[in-house]
C-alpha atoms as a PDB file:
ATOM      1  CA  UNK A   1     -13.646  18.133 -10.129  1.00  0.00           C
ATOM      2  CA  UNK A   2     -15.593  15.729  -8.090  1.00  0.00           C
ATOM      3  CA  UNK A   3     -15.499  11.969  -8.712  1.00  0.00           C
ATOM      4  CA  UNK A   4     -18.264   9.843  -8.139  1.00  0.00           C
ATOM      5  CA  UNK A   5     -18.188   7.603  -4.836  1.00  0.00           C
ATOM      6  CA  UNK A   6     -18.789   4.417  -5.862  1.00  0.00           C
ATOM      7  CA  UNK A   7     -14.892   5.283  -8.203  1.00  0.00           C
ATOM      8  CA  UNK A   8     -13.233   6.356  -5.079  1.00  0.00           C
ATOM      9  CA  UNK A   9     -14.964   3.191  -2.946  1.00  0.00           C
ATOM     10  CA  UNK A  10     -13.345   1.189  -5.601  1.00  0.00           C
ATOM     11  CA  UNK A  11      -9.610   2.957  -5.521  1.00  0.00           C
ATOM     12  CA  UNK A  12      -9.541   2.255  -1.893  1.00  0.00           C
ATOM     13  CA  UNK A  13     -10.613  -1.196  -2.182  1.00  0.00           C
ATOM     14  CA  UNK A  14      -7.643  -1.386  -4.591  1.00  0.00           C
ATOM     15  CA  UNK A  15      -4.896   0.276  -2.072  1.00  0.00           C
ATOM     16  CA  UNK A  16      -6.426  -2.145   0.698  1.00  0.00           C
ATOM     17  CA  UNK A  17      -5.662  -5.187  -1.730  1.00  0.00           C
ATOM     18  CA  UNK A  18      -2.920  -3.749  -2.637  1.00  0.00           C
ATOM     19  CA  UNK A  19      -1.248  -3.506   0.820  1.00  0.00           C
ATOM     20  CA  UNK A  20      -2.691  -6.795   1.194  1.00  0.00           C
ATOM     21  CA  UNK A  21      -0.256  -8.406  -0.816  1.00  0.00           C
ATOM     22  CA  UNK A  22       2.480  -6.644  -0.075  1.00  0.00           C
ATOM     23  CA  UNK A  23       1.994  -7.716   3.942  1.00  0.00           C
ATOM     24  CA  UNK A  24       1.554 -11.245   2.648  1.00  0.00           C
ATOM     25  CA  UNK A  25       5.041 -10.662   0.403  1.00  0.00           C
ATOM     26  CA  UNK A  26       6.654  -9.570   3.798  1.00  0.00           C
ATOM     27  CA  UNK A  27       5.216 -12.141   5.683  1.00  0.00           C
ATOM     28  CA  UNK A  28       5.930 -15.590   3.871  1.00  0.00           C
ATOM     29  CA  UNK A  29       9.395 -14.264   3.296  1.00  0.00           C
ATOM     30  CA  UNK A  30      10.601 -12.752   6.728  1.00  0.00           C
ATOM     31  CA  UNK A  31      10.636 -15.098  10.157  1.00  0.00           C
ATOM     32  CA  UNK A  32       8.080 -13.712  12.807  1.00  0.00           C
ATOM     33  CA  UNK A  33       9.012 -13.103  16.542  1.00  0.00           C
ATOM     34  CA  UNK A  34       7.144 -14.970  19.321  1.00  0.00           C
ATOM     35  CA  UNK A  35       4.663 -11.369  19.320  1.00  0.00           C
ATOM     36  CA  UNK A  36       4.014 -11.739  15.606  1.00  0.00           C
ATOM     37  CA  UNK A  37       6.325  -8.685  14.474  1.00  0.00           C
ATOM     38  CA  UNK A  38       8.716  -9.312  11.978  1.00  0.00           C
ATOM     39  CA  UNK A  39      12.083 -10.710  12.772  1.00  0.00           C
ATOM     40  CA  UNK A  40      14.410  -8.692  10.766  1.00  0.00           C
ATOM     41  CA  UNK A  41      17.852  -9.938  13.335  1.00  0.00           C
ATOM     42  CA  UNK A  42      18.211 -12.996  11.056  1.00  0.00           C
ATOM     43  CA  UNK A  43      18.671 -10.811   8.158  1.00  0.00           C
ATOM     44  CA  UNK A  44      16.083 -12.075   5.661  1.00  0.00           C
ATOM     45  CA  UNK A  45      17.597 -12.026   1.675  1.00  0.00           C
ATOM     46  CA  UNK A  46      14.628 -10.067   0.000  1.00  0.00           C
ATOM     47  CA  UNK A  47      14.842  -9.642  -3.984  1.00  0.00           C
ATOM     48  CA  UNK A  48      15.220  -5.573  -4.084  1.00  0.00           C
ATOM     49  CA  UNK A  49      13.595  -5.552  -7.148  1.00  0.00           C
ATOM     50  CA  UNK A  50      10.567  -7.839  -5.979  1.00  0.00           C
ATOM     51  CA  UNK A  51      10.326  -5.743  -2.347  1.00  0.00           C
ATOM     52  CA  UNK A  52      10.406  -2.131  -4.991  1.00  0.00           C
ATOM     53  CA  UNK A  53       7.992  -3.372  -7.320  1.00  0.00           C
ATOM     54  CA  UNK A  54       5.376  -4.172  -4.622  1.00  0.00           C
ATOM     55  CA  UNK A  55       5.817  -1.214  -2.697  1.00  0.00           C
ATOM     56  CA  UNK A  56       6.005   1.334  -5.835  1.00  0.00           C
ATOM     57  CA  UNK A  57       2.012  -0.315  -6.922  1.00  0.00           C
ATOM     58  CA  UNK A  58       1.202   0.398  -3.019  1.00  0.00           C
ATOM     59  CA  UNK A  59       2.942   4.325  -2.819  1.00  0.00           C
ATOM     60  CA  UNK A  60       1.034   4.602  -6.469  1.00  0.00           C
ATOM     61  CA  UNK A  61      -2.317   3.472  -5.862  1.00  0.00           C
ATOM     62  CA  UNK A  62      -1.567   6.042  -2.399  1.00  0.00           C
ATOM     63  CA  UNK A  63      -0.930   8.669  -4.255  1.00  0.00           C
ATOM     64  CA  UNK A  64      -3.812   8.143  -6.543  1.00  0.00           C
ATOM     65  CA  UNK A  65      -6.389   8.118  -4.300  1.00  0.00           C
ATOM     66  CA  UNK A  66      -5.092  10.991  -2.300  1.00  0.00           C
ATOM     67  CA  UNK A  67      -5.271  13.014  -5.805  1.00  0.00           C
ATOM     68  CA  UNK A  68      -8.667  12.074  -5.811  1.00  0.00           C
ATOM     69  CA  UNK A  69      -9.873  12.900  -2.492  1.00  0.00           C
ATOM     70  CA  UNK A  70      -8.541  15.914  -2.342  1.00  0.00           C
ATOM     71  CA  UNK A  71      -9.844  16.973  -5.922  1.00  0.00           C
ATOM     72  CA  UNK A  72     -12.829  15.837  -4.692  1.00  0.00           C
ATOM     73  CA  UNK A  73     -12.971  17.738  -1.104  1.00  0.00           C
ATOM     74  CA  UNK A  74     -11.021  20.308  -2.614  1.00  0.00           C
ATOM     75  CA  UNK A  75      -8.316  19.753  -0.150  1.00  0.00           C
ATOM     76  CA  UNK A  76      -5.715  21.652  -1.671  1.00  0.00           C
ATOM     77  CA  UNK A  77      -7.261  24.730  -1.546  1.00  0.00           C
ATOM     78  CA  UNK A  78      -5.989  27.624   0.447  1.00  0.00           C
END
């Protein structure tokens, strides 16, 4: 099955937005060190169910367009 380019252009768009938001989640709610990484050694409080919820629409739209590329570049093929 092949899928046109202009639909898989868009699904990637969508996983770039995607992990986007999720960077910006992590980022207004976890301190930085001096070098920009995250500073995890004050031991942030996340919401578990906020953190899953933004990662499961990342790993999904992932997964999707993985599907899609490789029914599309029939890359599960042997």
């Amino acid at each position: 099955m092949q899928f046109e380019k202009n639909y898989i252009k868009n699904q990637n768009q969508e996983l770039i937005e995607i992990r986007d938001e999720f960077f910006k989640f992590l980022d207004i709610n976890i301190p930085h060190n001096e070098d920009g990484s995250f500073d995890f050694s004050s031991n942030p409080k996340l919401d578990a169910r906020e953190v899953y919820e933004r990662f499961f629409k990342l790993d999904y739209q992932a997964r999707k367009l993985r599907a899609l590329l490789g029914q599309t570049y029939e890359l599960h093929k042997e």
